[in-house]
C-alpha atoms as a PDB file:
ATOM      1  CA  UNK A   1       5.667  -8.900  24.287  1.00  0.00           C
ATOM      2  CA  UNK A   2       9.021  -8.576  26.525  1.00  0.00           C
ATOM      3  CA  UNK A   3       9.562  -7.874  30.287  1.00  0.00           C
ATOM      4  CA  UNK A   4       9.440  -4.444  31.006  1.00  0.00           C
ATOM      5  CA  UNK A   5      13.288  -2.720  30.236  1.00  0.00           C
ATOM      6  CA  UNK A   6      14.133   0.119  33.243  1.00  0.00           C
ATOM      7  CA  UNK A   7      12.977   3.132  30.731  1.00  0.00           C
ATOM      8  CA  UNK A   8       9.723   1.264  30.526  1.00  0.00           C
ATOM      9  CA  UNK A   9       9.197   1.140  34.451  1.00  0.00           C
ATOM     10  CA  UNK A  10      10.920   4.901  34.463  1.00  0.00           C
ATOM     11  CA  UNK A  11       7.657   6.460  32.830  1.00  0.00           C
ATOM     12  CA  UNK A  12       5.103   3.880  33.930  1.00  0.00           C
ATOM     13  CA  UNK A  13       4.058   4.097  37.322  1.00  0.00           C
ATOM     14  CA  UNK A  14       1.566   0.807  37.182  1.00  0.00           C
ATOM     15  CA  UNK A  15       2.166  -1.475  39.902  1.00  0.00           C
ATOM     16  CA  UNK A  16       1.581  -4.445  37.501  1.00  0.00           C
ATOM     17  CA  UNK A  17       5.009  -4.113  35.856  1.00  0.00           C
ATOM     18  CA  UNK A  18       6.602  -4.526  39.161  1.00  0.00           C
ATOM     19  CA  UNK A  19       5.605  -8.118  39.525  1.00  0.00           C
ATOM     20  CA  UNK A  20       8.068 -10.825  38.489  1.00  0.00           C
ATOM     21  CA  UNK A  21       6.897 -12.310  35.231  1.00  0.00           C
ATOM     22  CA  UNK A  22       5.207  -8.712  34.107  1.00  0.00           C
ATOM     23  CA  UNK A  23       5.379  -8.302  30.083  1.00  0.00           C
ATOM     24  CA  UNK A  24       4.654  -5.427  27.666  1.00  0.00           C
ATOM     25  CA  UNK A  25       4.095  -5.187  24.631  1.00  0.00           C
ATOM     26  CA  UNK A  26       6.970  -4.156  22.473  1.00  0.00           C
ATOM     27  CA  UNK A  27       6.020  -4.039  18.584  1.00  0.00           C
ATOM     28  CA  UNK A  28       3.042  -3.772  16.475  1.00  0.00           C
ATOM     29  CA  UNK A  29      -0.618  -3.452  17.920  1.00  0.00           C
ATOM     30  CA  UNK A  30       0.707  -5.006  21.025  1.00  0.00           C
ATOM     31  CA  UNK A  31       3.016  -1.746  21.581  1.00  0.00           C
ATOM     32  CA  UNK A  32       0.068   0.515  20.285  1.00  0.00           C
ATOM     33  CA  UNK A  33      -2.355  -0.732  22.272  1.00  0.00           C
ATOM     34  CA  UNK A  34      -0.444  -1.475  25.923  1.00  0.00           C
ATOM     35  CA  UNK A  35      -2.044   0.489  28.432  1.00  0.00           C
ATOM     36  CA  UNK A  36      -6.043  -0.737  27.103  1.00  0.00           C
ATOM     37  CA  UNK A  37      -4.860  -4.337  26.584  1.00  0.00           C
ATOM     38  CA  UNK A  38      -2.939  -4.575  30.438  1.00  0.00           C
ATOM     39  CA  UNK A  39      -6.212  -3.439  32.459  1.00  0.00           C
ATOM     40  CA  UNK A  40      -5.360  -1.233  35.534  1.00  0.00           C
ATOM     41  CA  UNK A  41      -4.091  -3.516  38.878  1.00  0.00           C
ATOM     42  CA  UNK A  42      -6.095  -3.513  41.815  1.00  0.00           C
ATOM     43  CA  UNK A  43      -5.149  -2.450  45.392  1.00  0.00           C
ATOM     44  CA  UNK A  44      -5.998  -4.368  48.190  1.00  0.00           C
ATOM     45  CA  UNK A  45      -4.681  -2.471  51.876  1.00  0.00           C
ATOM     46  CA  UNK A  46      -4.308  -5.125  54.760  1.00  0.00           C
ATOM     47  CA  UNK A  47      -3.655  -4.957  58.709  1.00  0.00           C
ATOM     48  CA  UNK A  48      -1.060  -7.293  59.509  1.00  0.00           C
ATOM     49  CA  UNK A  49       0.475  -8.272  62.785  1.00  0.00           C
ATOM     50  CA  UNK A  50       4.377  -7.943  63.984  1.00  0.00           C
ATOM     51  CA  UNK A  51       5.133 -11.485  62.225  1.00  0.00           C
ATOM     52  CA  UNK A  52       3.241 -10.284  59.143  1.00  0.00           C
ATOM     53  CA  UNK A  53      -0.006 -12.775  59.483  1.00  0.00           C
ATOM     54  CA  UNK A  54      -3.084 -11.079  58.231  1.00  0.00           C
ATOM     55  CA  UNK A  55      -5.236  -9.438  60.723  1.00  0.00           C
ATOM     56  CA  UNK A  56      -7.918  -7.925  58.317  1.00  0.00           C
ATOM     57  CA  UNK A  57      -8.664  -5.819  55.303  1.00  0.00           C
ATOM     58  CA  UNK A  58      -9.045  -2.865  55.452  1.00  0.00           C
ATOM     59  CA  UNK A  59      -9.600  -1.438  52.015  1.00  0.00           C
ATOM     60  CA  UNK A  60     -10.142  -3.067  48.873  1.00  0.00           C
ATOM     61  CA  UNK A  61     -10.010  -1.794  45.171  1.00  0.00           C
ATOM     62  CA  UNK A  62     -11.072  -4.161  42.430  1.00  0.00           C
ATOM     63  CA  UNK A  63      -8.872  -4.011  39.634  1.00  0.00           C
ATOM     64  CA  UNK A  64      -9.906  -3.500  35.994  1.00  0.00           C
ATOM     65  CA  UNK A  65      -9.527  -6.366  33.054  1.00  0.00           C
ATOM     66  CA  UNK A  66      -7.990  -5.340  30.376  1.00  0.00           C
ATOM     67  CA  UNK A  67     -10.034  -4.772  27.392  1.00  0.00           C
ATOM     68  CA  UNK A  68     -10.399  -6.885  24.070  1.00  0.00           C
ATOM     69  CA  UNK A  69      -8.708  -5.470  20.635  1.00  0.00           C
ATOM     70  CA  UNK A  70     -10.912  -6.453  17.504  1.00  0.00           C
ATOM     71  CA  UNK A  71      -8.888  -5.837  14.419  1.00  0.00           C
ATOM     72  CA  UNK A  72     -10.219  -5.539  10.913  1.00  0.00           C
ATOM     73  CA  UNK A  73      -7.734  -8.631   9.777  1.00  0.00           C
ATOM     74  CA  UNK A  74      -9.157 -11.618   7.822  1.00  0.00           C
ATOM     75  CA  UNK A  75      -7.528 -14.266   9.314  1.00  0.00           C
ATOM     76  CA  UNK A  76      -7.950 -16.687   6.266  1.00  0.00           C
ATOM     77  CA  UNK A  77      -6.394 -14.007   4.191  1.00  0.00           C
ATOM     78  CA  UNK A  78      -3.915 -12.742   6.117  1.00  0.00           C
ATOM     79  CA  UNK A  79      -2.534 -16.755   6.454  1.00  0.00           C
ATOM     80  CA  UNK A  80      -3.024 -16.741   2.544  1.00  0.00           C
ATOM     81  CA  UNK A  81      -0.840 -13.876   2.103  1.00  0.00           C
ATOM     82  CA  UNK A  82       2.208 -14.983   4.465  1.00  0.00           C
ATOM     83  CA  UNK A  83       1.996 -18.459   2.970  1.00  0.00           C
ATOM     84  CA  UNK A  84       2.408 -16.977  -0.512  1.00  0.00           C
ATOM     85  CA  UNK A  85       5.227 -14.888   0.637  1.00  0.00           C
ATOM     86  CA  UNK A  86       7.345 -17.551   2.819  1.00  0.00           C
ATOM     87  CA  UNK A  87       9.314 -18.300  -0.603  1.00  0.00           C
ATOM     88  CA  UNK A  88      10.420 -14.815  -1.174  1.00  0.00           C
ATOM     89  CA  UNK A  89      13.760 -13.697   0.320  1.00  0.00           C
ATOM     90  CA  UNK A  90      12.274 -10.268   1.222  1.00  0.00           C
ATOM     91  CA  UNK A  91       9.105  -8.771   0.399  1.00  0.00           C
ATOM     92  CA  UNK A  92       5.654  -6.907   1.622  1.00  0.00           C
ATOM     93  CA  UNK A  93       2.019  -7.218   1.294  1.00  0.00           C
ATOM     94  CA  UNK A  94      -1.183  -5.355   2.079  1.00  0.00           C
ATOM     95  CA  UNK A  95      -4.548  -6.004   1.513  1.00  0.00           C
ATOM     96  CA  UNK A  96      -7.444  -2.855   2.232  1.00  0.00           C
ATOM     97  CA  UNK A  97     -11.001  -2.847   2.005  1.00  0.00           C
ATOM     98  CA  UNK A  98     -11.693  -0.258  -0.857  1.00  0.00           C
ATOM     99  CA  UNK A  99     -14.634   0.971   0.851  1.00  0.00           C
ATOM    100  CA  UNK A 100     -14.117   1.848   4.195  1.00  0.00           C
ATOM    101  CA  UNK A 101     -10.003   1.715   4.143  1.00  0.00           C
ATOM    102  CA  UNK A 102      -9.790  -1.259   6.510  1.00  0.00           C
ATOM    103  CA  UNK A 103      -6.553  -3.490   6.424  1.00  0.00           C
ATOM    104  CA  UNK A 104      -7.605  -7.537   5.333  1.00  0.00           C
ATOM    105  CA  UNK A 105      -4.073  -8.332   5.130  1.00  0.00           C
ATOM    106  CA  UNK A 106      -0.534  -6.800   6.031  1.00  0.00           C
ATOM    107  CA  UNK A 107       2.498  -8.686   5.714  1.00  0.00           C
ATOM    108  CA  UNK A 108       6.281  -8.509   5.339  1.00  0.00           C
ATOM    109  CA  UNK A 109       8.695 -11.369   4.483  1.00  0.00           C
ATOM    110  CA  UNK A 110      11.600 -12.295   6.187  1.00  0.00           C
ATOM    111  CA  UNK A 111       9.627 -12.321   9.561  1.00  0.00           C
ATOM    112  CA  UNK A 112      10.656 -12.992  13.023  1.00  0.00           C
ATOM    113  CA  UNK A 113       8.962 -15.432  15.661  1.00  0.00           C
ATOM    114  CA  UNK A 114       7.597 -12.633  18.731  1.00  0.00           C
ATOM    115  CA  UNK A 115       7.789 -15.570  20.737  1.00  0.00           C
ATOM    116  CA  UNK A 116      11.440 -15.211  21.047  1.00  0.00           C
ATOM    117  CA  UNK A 117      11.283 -11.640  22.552  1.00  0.00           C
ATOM    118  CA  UNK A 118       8.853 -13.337  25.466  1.00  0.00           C
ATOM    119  CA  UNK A 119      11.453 -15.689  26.622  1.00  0.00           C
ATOM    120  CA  UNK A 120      14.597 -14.157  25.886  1.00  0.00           C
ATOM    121  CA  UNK A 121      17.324 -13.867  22.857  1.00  0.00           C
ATOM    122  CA  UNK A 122      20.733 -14.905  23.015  1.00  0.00           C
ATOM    123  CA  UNK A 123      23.240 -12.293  21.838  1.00  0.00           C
ATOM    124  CA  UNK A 124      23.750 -15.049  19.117  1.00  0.00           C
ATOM    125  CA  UNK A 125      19.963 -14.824  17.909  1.00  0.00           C
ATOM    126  CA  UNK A 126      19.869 -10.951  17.948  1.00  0.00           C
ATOM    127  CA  UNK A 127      22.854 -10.648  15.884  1.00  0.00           C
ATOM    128  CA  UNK A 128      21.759 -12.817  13.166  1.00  0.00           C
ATOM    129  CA  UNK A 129      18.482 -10.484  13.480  1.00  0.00           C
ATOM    130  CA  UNK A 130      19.936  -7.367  13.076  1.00  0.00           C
ATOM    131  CA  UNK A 131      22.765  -8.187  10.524  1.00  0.00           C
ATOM    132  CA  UNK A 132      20.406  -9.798   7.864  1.00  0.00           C
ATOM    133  CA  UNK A 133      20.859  -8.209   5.281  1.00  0.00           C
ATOM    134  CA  UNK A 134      16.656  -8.234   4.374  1.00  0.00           C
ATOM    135  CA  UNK A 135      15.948  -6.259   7.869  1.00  0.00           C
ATOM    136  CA  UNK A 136      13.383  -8.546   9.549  1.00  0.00           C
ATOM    137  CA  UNK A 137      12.795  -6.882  12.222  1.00  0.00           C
ATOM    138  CA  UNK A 138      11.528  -3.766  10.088  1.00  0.00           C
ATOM    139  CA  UNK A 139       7.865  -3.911   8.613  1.00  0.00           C
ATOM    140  CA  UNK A 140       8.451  -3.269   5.029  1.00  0.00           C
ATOM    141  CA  UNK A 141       4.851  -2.848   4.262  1.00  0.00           C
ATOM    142  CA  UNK A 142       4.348   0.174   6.578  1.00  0.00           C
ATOM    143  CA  UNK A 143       8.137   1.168   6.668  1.00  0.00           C
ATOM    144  CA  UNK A 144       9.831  -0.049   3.357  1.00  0.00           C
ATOM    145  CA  UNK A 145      10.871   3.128   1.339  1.00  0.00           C
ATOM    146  CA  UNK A 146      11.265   2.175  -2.192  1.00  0.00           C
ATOM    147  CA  UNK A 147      11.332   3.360  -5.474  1.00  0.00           C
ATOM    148  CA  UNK A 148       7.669   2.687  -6.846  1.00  0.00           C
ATOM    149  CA  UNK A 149       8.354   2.281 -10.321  1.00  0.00           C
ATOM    150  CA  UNK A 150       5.701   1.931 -12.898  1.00  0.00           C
ATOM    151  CA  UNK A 151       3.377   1.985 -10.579  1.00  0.00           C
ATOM    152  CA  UNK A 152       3.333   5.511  -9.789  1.00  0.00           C
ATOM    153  CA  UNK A 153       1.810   6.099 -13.435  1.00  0.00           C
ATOM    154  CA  UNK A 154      -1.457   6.253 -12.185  1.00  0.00           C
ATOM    155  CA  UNK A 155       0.033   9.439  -9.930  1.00  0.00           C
ATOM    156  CA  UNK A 156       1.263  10.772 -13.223  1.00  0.00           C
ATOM    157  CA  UNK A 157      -1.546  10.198 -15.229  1.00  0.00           C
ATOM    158  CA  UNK A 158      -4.197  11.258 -12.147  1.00  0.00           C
ATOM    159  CA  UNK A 159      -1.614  14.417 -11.631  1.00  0.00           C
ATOM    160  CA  UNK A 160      -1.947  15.035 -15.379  1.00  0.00           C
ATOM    161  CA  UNK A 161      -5.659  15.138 -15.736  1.00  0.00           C
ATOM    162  CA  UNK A 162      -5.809  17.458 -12.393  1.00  0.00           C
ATOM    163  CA  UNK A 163      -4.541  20.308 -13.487  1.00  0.00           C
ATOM    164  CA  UNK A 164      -6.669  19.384 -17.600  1.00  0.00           C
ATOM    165  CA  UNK A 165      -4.607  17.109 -19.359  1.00  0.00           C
ATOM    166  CA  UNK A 166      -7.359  14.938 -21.421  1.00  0.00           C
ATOM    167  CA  UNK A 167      -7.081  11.142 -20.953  1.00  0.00           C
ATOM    168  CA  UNK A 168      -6.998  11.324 -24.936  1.00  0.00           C
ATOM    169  CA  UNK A 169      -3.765  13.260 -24.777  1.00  0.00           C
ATOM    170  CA  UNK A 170      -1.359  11.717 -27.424  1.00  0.00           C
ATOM    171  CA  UNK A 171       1.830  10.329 -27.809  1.00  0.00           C
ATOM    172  CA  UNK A 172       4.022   8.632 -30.201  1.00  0.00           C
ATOM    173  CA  UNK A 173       6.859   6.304 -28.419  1.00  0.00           C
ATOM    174  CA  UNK A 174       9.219   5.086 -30.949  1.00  0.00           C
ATOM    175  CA  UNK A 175      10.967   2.935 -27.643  1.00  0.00           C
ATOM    176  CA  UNK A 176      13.042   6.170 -26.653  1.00  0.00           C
ATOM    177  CA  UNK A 177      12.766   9.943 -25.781  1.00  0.00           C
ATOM    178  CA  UNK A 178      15.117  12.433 -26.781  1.00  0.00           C
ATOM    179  CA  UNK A 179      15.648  15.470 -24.735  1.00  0.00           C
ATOM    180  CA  UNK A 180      18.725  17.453 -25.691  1.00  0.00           C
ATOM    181  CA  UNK A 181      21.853  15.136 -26.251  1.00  0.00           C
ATOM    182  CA  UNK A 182      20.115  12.592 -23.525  1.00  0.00           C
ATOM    183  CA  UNK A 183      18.321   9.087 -25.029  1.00  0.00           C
ATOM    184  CA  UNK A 184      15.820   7.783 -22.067  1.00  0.00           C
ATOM    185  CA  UNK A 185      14.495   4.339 -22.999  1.00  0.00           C
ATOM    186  CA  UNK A 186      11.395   2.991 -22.959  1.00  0.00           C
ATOM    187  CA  UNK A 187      10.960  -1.016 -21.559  1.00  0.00           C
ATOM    188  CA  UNK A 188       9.924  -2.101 -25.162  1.00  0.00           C
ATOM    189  CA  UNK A 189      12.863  -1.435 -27.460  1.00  0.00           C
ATOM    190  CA  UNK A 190      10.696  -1.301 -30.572  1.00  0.00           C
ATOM    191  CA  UNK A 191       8.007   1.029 -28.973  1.00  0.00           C
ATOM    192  CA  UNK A 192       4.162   1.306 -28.726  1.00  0.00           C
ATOM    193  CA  UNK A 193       3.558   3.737 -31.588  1.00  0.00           C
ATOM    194  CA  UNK A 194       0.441   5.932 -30.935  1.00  0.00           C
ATOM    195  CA  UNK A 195      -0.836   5.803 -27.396  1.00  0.00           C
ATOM    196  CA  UNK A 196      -3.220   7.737 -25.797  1.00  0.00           C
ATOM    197  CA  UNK A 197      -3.442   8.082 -21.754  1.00  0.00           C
ATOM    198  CA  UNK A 198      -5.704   4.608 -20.889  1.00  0.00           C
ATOM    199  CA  UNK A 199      -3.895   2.379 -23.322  1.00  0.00           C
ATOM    200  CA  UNK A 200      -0.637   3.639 -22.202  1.00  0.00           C
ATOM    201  CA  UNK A 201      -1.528   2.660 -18.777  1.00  0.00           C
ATOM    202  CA  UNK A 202      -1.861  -0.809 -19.970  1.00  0.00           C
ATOM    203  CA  UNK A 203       1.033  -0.835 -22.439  1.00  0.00           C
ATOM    204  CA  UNK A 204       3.334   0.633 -18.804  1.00  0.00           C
ATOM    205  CA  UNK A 205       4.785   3.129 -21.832  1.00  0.00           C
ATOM    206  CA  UNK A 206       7.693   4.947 -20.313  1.00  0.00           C
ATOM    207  CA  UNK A 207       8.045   7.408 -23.364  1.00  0.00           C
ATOM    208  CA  UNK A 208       4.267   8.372 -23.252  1.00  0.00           C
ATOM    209  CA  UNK A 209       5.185   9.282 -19.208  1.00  0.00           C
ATOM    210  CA  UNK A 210       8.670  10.606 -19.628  1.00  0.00           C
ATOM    211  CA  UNK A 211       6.198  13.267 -21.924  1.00  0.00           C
ATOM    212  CA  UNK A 212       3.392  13.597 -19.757  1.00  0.00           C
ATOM    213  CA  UNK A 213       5.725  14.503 -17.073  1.00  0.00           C
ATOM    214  CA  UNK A 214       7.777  17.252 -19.136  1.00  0.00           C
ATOM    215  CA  UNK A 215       4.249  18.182 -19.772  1.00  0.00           C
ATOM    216  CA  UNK A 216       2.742  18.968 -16.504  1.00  0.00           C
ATOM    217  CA  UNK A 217       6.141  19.385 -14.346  1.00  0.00           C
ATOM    218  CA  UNK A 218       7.331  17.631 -11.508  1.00  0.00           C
ATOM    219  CA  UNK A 219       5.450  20.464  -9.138  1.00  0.00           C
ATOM    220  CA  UNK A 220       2.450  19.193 -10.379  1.00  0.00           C
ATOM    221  CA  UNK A 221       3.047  15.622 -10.148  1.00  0.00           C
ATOM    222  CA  UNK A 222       3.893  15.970  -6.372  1.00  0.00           C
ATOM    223  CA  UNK A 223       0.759  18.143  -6.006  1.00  0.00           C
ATOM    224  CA  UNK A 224      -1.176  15.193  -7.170  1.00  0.00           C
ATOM    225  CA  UNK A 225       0.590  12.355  -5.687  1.00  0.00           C
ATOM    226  CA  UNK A 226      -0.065  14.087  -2.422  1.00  0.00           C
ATOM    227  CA  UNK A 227      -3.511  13.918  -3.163  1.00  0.00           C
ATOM    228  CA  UNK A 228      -3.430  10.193  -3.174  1.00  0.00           C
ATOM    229  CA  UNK A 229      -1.576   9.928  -0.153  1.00  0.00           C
ATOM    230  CA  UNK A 230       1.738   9.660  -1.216  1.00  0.00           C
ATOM    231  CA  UNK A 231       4.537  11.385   0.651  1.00  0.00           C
ATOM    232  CA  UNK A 232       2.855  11.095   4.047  1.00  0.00           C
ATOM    233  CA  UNK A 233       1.837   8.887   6.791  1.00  0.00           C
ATOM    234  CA  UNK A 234      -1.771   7.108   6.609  1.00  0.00           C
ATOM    235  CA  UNK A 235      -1.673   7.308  10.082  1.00  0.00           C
ATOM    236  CA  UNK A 236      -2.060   3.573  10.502  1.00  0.00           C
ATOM    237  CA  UNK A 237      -2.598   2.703  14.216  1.00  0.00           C
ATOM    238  CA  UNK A 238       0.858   0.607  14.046  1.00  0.00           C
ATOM    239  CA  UNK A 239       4.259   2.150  15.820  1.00  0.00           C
ATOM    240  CA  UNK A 240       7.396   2.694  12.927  1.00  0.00           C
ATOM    241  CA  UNK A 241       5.358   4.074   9.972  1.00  0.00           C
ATOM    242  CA  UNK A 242       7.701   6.108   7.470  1.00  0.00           C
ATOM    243  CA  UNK A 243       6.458   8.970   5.016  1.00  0.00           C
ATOM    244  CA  UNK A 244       8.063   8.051   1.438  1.00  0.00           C
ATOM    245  CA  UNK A 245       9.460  10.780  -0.848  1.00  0.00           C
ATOM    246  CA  UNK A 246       7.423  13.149  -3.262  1.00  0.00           C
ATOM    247  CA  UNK A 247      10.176  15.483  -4.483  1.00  0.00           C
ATOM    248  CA  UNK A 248       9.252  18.852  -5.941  1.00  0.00           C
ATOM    249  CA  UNK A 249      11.605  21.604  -6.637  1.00  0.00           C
ATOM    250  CA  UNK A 250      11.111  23.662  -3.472  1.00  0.00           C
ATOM    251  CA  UNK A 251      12.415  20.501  -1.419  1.00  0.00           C
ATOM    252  CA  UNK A 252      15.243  19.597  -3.288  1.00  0.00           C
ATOM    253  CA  UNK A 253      16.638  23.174  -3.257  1.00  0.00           C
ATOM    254  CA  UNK A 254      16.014  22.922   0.820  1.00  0.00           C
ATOM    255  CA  UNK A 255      17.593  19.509   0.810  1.00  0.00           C
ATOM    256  CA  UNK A 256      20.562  19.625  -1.891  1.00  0.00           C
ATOM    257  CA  UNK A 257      20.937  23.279  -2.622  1.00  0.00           C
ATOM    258  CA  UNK A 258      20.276  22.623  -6.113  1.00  0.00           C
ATOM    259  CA  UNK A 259      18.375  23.449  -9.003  1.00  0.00           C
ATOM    260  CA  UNK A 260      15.704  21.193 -10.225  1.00  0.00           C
ATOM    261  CA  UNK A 261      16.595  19.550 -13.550  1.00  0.00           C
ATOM    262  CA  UNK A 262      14.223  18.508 -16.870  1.00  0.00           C
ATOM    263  CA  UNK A 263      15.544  15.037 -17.343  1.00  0.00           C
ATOM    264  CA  UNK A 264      15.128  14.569 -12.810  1.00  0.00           C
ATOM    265  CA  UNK A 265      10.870  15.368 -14.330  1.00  0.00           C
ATOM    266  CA  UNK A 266      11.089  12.166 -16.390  1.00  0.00           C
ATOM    267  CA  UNK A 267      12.715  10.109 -13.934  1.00  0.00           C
ATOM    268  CA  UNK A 268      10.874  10.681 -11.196  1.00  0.00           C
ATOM    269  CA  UNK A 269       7.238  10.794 -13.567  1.00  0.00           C
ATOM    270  CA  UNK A 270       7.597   7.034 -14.025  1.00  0.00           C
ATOM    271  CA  UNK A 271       8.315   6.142 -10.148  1.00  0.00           C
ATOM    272  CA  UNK A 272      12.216   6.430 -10.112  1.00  0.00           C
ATOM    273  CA  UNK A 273      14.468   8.623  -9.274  1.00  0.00           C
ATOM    274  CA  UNK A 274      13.946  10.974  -5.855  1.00  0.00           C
ATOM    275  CA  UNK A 275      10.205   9.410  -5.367  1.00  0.00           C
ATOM    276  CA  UNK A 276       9.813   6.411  -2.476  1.00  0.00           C
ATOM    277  CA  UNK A 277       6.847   4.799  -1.061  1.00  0.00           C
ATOM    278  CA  UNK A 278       5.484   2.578   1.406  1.00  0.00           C
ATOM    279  CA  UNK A 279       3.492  -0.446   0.326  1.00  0.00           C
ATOM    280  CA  UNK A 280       0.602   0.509   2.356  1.00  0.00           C
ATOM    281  CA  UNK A 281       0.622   3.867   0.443  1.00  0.00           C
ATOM    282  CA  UNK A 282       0.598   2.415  -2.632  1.00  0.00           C
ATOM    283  CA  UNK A 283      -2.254   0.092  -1.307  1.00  0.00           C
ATOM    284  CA  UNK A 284      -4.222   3.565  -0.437  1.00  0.00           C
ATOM    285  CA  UNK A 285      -3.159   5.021  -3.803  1.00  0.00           C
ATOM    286  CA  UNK A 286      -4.891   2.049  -5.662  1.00  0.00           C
END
């Protein structure tokens, strides 16, 4: 929370933030959630004499408390999770109930104390804020974009079996595929040999994917990654959410004016190249 800047009072016409000591919130569910949490001000209409004592009221309306928020956060696990990421120079966390989709735990790492907003930064204490170079006044977990790496397998594999690829669709990976007069590695240099679709899952195979991809096509893997909420808001109820990435050929020709390229399908089929995600959709993907 913050004192009310002059655009804040421009398109709020509530009394309340015209009182010395008024505060809004600025960030988060705080932000989200302003006009519920702040209650509407009463309005109390008084007769008064020529030296301004009180002669009566003569109308009176009660004002409204604001109401309570409940969120779906487990506090135990939501300290948990910032504990185990205080060590980490920069990094997010989120934690969702498989069932119903409700957030236990959402955290990004380097933080900032909200505190400070309430009674003022020096220019000092905003600079170092906005020139660190791990952004801690941006929530990674809802509005990191990064390269998902191998995680975005299971949108490959998922993707694959969408459109009839069989889970017992088979691969040899030597620790390299060759396509044309270009060598992509695989993580293990000696390979995996034989792997079919679950065990190369668990063996995080990148020539079993870079083929799965060339398979299928990167049209298909965006189809399927969109299925799984990937490229797209969740449409948390927190301000500053970002979308991600799922390229397909359609939006890089809008975007670069180019052609879509083979070796761009087995990139971007193990989580690199054009494709970025959020934490919390990965979290939704899972």
């Amino acid at each position: 929370v913050a004192a009310p800047s002059e655009s804040d009072l421009q398109g709020d016409s509530d009394p309340l933030l015209s009182l010395p000591g008024a505060r809004i919130g600025k960030n988060g569910l705080e932000r989200e959630y302003e006009e519920p949490l702040r209650g509407q001000a009463g309005q109390s209409e008084l007769e008064v004499n020529s030296v301004g004592r009180v002669i009566r009221e003569l109308a009176r309306t009660e004002g409204i408390p604001g109401k309570d928020l409940v969120t779906s956060l487990d506090v135990g696990l939501q300290q948990f999770v910032q504990q185990r990421l205080s060590g980490e120079f920069s990094g997010a966390a989120v934690v969702m109930d498989i069932y119903n989709g409700e957030v236990l735990a959402m955290v990004s790492t380097p933080t900032y104390d909200p505190a400070a907003f309430y009674r003022g930064l020096t220019q000092a204490e905003w600079q170092q804020l906005t020139s660190d170079q791990y952004h801690p006044l941006t929530n990674k977990a809802i509005a990191g974009q990064f390269p998902p790496g191998s995680t975005f397998k299971i949108a490959t594999s998922i993707a694959a079996q969408r459109v009839g690829v069989s889970p017992s669709f088979n691969v040899f990976c030597p620790g390299f595929y060759q396509l044309g007069n270009m060598r992509f590695h695989c993580w293990r240099k000696q390979g995996h040999g034989h792997l079919d679709m679950p065990s190369a899952l668990q063996n995080s195979c990148d020539v079993y994917f870079y083929e799965l991809a060339r398979t299928i096509g990167i049209d298909a893997i965006a189809a399927g990654a969109r299925e799984l909420g990937l490229g797209d808001m969740a449409g948390l109820d927190l301000p500053g959410e970002r979308p991600g990435v799922i390229p397909d050929r359609a939006s890089k020709k809008a975007t670069m004016g180019e052609s879509w390229h083979q070796g761009e399908t087995l990139i971007n089929g193990i989580g690199q190249g054009f494709v970025l995600a959020t934490p919390l959709q990965l979290c939704v993907m899972t």
